[in-house]
N, C-alpha and C. Protein backbone atom coordinates (compact mmCIF):
# COMPACT_ATOMS: atom_id res chain seq x y z
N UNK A 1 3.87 -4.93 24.61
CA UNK A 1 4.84 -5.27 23.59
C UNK A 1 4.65 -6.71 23.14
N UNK A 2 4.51 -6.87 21.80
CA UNK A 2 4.81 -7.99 21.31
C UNK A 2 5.40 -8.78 21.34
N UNK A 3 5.59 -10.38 20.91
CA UNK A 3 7.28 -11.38 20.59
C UNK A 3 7.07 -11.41 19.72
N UNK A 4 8.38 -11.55 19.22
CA UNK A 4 8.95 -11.71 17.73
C UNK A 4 7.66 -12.52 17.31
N UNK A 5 7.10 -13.61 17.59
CA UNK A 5 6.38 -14.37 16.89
C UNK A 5 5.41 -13.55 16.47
N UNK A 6 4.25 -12.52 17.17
CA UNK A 6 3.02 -12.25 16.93
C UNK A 6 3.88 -11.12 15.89
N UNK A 7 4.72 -10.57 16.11
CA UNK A 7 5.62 -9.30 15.09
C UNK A 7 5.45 -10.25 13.80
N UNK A 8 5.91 -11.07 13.65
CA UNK A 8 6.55 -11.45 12.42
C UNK A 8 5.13 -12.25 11.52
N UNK A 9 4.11 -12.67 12.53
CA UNK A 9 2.87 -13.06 12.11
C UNK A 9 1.80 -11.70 11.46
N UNK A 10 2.29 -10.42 12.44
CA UNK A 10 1.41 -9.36 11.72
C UNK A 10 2.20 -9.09 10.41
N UNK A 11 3.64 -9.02 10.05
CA UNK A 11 4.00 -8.73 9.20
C UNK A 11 3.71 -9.32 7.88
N UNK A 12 2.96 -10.88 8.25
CA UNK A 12 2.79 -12.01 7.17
C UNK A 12 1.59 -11.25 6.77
N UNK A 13 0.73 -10.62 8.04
CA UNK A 13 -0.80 -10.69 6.92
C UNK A 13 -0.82 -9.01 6.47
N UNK A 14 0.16 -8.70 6.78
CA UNK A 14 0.25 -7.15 6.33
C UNK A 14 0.71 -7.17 4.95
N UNK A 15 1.71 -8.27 4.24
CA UNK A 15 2.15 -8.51 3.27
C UNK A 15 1.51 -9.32 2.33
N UNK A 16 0.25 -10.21 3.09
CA UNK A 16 -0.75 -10.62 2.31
C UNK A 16 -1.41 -9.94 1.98
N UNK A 17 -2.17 -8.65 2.38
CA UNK A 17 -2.76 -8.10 2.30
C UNK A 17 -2.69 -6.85 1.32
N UNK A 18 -1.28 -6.86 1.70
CA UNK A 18 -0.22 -5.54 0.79
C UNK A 18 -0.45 -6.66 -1.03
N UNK A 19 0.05 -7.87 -0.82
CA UNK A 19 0.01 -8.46 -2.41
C UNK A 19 -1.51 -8.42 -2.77
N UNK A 20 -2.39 -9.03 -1.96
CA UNK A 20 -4.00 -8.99 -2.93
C UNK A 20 -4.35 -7.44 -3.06
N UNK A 21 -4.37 -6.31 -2.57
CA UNK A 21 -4.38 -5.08 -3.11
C UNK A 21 -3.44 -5.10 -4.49
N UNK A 22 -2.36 -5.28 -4.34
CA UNK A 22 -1.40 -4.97 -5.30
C UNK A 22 -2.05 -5.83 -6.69
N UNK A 23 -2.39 -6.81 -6.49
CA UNK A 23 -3.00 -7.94 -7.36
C UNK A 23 -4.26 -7.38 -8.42
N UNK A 24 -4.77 -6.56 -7.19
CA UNK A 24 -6.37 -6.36 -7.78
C UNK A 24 -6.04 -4.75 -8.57
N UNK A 25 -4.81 -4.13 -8.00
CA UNK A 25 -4.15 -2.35 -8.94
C UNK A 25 -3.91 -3.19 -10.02
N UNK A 26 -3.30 -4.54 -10.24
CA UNK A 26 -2.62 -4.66 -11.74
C UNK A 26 -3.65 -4.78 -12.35
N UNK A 27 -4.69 -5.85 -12.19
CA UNK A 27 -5.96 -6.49 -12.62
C UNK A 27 -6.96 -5.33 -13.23
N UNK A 28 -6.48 -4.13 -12.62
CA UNK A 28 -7.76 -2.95 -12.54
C UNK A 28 -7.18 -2.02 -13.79
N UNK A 29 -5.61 -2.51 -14.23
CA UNK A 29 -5.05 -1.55 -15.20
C UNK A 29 -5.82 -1.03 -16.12
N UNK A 30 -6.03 0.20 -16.60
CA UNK A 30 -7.07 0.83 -17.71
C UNK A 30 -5.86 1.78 -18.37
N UNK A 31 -5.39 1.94 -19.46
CA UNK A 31 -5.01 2.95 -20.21
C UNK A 31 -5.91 4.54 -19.71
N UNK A 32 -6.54 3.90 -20.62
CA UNK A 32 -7.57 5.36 -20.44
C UNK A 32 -7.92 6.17 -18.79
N UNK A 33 -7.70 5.45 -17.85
CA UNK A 33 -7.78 5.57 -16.52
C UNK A 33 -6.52 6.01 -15.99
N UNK A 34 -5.32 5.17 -16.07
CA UNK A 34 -4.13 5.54 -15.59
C UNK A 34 -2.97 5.90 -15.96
N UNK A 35 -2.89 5.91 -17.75
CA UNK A 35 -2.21 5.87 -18.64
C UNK A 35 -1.03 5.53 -18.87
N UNK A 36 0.42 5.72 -18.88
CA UNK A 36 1.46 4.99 -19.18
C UNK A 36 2.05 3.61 -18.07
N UNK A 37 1.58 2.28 -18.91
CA UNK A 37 1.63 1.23 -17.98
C UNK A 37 3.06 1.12 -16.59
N UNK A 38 4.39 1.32 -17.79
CA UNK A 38 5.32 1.38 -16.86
C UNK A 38 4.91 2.15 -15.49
N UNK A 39 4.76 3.25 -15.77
CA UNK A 39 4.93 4.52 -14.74
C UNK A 39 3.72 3.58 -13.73
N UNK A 40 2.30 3.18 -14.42
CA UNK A 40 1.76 2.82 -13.30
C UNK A 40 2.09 1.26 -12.49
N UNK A 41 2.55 0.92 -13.04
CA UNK A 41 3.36 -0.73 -12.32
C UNK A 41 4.32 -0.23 -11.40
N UNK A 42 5.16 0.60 -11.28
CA UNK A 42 5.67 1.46 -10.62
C UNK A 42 5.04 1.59 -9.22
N UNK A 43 3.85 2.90 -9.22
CA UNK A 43 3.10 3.09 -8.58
C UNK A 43 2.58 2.02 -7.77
N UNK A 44 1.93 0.88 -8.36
CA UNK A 44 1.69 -0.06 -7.63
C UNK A 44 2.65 -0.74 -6.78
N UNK A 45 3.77 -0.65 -7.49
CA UNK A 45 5.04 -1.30 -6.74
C UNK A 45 5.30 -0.49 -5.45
N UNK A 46 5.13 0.73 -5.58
CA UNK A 46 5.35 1.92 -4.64
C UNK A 46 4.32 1.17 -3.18
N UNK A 47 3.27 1.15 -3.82
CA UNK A 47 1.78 1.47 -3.25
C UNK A 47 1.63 0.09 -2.48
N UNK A 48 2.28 -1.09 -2.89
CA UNK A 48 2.89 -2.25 -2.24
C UNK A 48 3.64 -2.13 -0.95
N UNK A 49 4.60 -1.32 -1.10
CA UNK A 49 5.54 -1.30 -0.35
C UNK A 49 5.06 -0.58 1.06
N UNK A 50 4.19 0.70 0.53
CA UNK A 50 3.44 1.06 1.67
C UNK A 50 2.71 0.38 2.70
N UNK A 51 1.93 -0.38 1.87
CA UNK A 51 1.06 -1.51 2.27
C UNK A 51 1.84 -2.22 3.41
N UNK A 52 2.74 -2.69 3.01
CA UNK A 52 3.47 -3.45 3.97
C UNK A 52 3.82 -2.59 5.40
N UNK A 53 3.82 -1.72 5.52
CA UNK A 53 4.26 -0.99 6.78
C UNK A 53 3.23 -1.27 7.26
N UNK A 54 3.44 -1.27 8.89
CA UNK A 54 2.55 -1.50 9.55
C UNK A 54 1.97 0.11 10.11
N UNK A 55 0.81 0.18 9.71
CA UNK A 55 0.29 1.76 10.19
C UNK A 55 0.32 2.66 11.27
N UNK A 56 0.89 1.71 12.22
CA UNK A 56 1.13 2.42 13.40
C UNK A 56 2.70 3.42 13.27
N UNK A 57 3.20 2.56 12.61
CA UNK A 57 4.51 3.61 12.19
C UNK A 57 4.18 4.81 11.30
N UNK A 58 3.62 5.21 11.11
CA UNK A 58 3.35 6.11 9.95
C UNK A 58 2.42 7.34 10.66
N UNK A 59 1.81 7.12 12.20
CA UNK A 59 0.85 8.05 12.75
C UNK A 59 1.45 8.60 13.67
N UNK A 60 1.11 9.78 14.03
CA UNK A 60 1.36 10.46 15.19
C UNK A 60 0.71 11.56 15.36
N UNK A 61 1.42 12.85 16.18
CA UNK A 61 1.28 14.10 16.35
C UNK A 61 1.45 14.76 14.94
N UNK A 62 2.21 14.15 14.34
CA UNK A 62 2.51 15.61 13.27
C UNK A 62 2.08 14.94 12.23
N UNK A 63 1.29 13.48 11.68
CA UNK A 63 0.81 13.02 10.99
C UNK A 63 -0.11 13.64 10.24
N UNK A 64 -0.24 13.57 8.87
CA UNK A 64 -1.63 14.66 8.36
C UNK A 64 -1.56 13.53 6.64
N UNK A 65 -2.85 12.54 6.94
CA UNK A 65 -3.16 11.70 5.51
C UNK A 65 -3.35 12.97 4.45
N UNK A 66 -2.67 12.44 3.53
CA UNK A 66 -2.71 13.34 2.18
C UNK A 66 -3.24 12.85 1.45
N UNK A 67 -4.59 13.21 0.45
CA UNK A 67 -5.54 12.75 -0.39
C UNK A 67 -5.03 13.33 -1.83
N UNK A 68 -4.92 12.33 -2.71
CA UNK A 68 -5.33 12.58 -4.34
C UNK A 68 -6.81 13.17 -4.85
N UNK A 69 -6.67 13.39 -6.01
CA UNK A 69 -7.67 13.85 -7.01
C UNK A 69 -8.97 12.93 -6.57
N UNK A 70 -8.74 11.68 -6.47
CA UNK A 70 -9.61 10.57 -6.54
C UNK A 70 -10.28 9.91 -5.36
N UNK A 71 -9.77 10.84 -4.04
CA UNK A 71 -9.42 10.32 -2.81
C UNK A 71 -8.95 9.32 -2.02
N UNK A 72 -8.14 9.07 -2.99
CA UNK A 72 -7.38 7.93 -2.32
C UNK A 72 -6.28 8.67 -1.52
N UNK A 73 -5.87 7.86 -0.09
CA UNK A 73 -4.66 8.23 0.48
C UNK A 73 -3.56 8.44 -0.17
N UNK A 74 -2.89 9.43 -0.42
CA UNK A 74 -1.24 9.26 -0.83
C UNK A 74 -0.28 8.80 0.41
């Protein structure tokens, strides 16, 4: 088990990490690729938020990654 300190230090680079992804979805915006901007700023906002969890919460026994069209994780 962790202390709060090393907790709150993974959470910093999980959230760094979560913004330069998020940085490089806005940067990557294409109409023709993703089409209605709102809806996809959204998405990214979504896709942020994920980011930030730390992945160990999200796995287990009954865990099963779900893939898009494009293969990206959903």
């Amino acid at each position: 088990m962790g202390s709060n300190s090393s907790r709150q230090i993974k959470e910093e680079e999980l959230k760094r990490e979560a913004m330069r992804k998020f940085n490089i979805r806005i940067n990557m915006y294409s109409y023709a690729h993703h089409g209605n901007h709102f809806e996809y700023i959204e998405w990214c906002r979504a896709e942020y938020q994920l980011d930030c969890i730390d992945p160990i919460c999200y796995q287990g026994p009954n865990y099963k990654a779900q893939y898009d069209h494009w293969g990206n994780q959903t």
